[in-house]
Protein backbone atom coordinates (compact mmCIF):
# COMPACT_ATOMS: atom_id res chain seq x y z
CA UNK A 1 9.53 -35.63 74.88
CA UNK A 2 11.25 -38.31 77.42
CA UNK A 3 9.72 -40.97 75.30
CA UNK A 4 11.81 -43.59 77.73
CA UNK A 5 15.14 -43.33 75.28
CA UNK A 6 16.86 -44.55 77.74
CA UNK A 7 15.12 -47.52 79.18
CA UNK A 8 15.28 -46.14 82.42
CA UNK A 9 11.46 -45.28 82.64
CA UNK A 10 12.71 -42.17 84.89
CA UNK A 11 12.00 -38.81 82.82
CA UNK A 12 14.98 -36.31 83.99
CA UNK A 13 14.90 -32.98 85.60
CA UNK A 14 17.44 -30.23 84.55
CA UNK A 15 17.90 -26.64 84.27
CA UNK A 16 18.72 -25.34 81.45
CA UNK A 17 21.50 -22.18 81.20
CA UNK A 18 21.55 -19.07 78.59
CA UNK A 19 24.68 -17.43 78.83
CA UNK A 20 25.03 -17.20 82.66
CA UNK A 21 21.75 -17.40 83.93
CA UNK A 22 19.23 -20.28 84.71
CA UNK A 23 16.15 -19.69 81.72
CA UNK A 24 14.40 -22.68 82.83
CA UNK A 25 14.12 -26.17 84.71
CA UNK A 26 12.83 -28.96 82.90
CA UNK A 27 10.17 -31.61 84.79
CA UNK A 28 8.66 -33.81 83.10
CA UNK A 29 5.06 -35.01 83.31
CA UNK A 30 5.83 -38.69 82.13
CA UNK A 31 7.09 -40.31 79.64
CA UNK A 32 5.03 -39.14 76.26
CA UNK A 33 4.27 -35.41 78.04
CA UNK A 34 6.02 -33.29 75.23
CA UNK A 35 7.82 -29.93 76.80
CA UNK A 36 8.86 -27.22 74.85
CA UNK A 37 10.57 -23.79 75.89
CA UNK A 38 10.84 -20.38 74.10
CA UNK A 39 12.82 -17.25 74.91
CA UNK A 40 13.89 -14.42 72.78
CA UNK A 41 17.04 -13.61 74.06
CA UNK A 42 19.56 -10.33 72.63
CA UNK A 43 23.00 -11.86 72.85
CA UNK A 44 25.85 -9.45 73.71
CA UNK A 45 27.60 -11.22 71.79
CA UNK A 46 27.75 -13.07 68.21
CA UNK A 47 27.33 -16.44 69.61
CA UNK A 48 25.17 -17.69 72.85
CA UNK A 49 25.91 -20.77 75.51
CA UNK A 50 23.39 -23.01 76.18
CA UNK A 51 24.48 -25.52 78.95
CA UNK A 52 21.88 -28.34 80.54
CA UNK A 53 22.42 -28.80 84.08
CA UNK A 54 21.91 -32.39 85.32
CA UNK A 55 19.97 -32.33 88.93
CA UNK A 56 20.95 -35.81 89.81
CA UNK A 57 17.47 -37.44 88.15
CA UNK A 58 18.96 -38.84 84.63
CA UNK A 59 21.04 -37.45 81.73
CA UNK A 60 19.45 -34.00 80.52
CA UNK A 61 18.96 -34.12 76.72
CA UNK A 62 17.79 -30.99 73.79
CA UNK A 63 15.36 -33.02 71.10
CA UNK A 64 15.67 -29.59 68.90
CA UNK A 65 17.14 -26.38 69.60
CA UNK A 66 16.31 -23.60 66.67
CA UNK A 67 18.19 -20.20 66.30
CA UNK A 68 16.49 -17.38 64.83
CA UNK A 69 17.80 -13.60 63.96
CA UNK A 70 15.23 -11.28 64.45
CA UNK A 71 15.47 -7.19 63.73
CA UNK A 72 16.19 -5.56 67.42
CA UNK A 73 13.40 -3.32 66.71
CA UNK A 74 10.92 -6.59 66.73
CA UNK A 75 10.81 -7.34 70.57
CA UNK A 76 11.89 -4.45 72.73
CA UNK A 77 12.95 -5.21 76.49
CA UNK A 78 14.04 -2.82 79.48
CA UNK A 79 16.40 -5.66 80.46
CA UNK A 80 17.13 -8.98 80.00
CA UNK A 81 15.19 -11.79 77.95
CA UNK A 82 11.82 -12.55 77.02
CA UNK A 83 10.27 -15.88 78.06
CA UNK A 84 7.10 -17.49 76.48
CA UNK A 85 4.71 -17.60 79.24
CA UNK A 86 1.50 -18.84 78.12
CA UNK A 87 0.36 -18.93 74.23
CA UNK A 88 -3.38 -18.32 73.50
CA UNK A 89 -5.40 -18.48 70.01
CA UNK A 90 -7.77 -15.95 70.10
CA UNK A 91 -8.68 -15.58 66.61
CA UNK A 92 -9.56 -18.85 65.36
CA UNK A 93 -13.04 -20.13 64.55
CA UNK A 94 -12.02 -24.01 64.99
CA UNK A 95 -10.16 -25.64 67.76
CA UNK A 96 -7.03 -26.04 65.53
CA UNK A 97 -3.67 -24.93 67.37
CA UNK A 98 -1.41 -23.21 64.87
């Protein structure tokens, strides 16, 4: 979330980089819209770079950024990453988001 931290009242718009690839870009909504991003990603390596590419709109900012090891035979993938696309709830019998 923008949340105006800078007193600019201008959300900014980056990209962000994994490794050597763009994952995402970042747009914000306004100032309270919160925007989150998941990918599960096999490094080649025992460390990852994460870079935030600054498109000219603001200084490009990571609120929280969480590492997690997961067995390789969890998520399997022909090639390349895994990117959250859309999360549904299709079990619950209330409204609650878990």
């Amino acid at each position: 979330m923008y949340g105006n931290y800078d007193g600019q009242g201008k959300p900014p718009s980056f990209d962000i980089i994994l490794e050597a690839d763009v994952w995402d870009s970042i747009e914000f909504e306004d100032e309270s819209t919160i925007v989150t991003k998941e990918i599960i990603h096999i490094p080649q390596k025992n460390f990852v770079y994460v870079c935030l590419v600054n498109k000219g709109s603001g200084t490009p900012f990571i609120s929280a950024i969480e590492l997690r090891p997961l067995k390789n035979s969890t998520y399997t993938t022909e090639s390349g990453s895994l990117s959250l696309f859309r999360r549904w709830d299709i079990g619950s019998r209330s409204s609650e988001t878990f």
